[in-house]
N, C-alpha and C. Protein backbone atom coordinates (compact mmCIF):
# COMPACT_ATOMS: atom_id res chain seq x y z
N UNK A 1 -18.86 3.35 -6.24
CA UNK A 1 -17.48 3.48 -6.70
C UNK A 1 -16.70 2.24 -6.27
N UNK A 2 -16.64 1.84 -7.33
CA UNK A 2 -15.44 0.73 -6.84
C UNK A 2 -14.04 0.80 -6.15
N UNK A 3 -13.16 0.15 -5.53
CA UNK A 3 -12.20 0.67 -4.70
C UNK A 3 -10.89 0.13 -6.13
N UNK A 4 -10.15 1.01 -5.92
CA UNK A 4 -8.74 0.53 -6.54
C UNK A 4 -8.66 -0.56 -6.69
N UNK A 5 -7.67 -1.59 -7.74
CA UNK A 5 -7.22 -2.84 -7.96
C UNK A 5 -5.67 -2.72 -7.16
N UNK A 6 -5.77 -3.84 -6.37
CA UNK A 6 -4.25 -4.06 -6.04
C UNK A 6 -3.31 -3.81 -6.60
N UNK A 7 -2.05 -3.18 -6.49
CA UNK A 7 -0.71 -3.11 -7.27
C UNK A 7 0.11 -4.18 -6.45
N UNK A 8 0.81 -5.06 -7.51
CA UNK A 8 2.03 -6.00 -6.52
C UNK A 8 3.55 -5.10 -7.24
N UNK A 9 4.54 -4.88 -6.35
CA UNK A 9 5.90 -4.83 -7.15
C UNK A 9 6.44 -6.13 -6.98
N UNK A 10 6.88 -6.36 -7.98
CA UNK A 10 8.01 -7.95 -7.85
C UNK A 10 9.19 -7.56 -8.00
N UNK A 11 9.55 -8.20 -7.11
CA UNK A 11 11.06 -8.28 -6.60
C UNK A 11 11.74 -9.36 -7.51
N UNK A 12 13.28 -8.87 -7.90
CA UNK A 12 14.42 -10.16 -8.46
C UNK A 12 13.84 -11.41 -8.21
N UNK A 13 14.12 -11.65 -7.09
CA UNK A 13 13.71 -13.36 -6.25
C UNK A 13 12.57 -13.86 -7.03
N UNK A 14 11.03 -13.11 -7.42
CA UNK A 14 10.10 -13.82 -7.61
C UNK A 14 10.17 -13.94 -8.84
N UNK A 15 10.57 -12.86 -9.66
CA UNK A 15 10.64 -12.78 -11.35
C UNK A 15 11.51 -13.84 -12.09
N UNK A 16 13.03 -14.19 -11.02
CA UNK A 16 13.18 -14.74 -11.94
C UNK A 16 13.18 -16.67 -11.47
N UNK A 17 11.95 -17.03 -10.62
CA UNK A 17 11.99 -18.18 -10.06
C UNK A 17 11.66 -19.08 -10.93
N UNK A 18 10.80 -18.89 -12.25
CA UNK A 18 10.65 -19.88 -13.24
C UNK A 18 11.44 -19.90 -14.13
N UNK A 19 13.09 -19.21 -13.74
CA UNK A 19 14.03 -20.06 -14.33
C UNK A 19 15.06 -20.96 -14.06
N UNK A 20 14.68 -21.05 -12.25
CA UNK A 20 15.27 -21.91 -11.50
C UNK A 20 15.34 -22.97 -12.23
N UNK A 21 16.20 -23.93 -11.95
CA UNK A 21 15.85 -25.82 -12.01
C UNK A 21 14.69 -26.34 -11.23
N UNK A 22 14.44 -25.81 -10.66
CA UNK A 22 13.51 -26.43 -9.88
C UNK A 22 12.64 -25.14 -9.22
N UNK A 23 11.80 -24.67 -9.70
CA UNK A 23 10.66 -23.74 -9.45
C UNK A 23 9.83 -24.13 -8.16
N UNK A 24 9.85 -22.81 -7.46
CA UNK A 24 8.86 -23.30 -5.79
C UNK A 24 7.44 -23.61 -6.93
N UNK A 25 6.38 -24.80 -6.47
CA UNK A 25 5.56 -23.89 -7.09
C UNK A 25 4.39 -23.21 -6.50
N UNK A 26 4.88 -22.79 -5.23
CA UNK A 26 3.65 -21.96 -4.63
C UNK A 26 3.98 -20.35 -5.37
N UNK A 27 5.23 -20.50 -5.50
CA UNK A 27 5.63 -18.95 -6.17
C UNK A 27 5.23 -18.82 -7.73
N UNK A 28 5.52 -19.98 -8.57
CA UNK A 28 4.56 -20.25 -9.44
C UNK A 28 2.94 -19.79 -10.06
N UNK A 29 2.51 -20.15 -8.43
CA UNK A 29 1.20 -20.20 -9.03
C UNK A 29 0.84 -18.70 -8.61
N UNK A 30 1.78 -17.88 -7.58
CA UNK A 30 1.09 -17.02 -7.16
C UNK A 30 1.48 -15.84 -9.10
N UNK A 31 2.59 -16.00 -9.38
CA UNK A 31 2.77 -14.95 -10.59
C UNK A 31 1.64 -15.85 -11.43
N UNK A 32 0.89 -16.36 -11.61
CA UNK A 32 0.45 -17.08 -12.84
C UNK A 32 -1.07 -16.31 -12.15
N UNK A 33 -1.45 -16.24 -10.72
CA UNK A 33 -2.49 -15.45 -10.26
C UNK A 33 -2.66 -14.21 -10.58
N UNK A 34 -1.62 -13.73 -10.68
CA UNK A 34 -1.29 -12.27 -10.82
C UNK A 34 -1.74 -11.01 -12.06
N UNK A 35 -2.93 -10.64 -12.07
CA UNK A 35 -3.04 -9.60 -13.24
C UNK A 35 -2.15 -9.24 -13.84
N UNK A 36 -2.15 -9.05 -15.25
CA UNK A 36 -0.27 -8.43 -15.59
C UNK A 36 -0.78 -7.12 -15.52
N UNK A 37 -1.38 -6.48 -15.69
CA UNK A 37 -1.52 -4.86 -15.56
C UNK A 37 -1.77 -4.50 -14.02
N UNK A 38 -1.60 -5.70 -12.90
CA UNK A 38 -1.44 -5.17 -11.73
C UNK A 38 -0.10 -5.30 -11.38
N UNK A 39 1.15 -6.09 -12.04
CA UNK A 39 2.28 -6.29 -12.00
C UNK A 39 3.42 -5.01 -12.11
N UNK A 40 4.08 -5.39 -11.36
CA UNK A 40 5.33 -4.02 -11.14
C UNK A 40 6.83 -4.52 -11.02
N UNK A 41 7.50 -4.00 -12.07
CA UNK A 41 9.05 -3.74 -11.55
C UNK A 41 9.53 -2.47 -11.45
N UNK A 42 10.28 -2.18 -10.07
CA UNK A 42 11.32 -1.06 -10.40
C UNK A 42 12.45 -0.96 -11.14
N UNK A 43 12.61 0.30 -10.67
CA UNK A 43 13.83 0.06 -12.10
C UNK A 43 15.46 -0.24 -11.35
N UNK A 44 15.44 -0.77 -9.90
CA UNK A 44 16.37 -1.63 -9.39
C UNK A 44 16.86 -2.65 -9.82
N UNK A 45 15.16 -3.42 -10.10
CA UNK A 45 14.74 -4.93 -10.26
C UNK A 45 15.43 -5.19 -11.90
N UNK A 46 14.77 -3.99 -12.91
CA UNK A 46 15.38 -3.85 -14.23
C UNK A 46 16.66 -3.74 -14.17
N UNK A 47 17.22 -3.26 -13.10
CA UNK A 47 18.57 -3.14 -13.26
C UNK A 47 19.40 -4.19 -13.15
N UNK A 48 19.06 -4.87 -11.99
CA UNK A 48 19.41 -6.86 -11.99
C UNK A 48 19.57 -7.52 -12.69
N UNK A 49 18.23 -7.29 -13.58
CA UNK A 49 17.59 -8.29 -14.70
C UNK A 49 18.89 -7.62 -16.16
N UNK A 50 19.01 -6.60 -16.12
CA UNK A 50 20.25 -6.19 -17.12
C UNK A 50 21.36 -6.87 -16.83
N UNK A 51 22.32 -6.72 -15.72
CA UNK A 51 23.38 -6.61 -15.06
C UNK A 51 23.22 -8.30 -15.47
N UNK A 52 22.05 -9.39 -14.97
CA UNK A 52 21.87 -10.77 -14.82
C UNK A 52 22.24 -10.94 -16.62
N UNK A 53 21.93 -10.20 -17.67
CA UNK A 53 21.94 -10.80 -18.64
C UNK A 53 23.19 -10.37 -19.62
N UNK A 54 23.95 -9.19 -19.35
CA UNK A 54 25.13 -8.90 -19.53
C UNK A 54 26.49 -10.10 -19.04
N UNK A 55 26.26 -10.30 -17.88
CA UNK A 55 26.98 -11.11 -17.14
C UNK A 55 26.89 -12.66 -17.29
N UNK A 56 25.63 -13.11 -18.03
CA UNK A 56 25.68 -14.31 -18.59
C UNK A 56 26.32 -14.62 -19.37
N UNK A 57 26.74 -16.02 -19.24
CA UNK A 57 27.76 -16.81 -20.47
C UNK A 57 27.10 -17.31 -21.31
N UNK A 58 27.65 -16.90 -22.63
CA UNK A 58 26.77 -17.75 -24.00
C UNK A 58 26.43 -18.91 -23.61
N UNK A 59 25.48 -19.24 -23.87
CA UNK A 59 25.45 -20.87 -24.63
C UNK A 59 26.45 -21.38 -25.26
């Protein structure tokens, strides 16, 4: 029997670092490592990510 696959939750901070100006890129490479079906947001994080895009100014 194989053991479980890791679950990560991502947090605000890491999700939205490749839209910095300037991207860490150790944080980079670690989401680009990252299974997407081992990937997680709560629905805090969704809630940010709303609130972040409501609150943005047009272009």
């Amino acid at each position: 029997m194989n053991p479980p696959a890791a679950r990560v939750l991502l947090d605000i901070n890491v999700i939205s670092e490749p839209t910095r100006s300037r991207p860490s890129p150790a944080v980079l490479a670690y989401l680009a490592s990252l299974p997407a079906d081992a990937s997680y947001l709560s629905l805090i994080t969704l809630g940010e990510i709303e609130t972040g895009i409501v609150l943005a100014k047009d272009p």
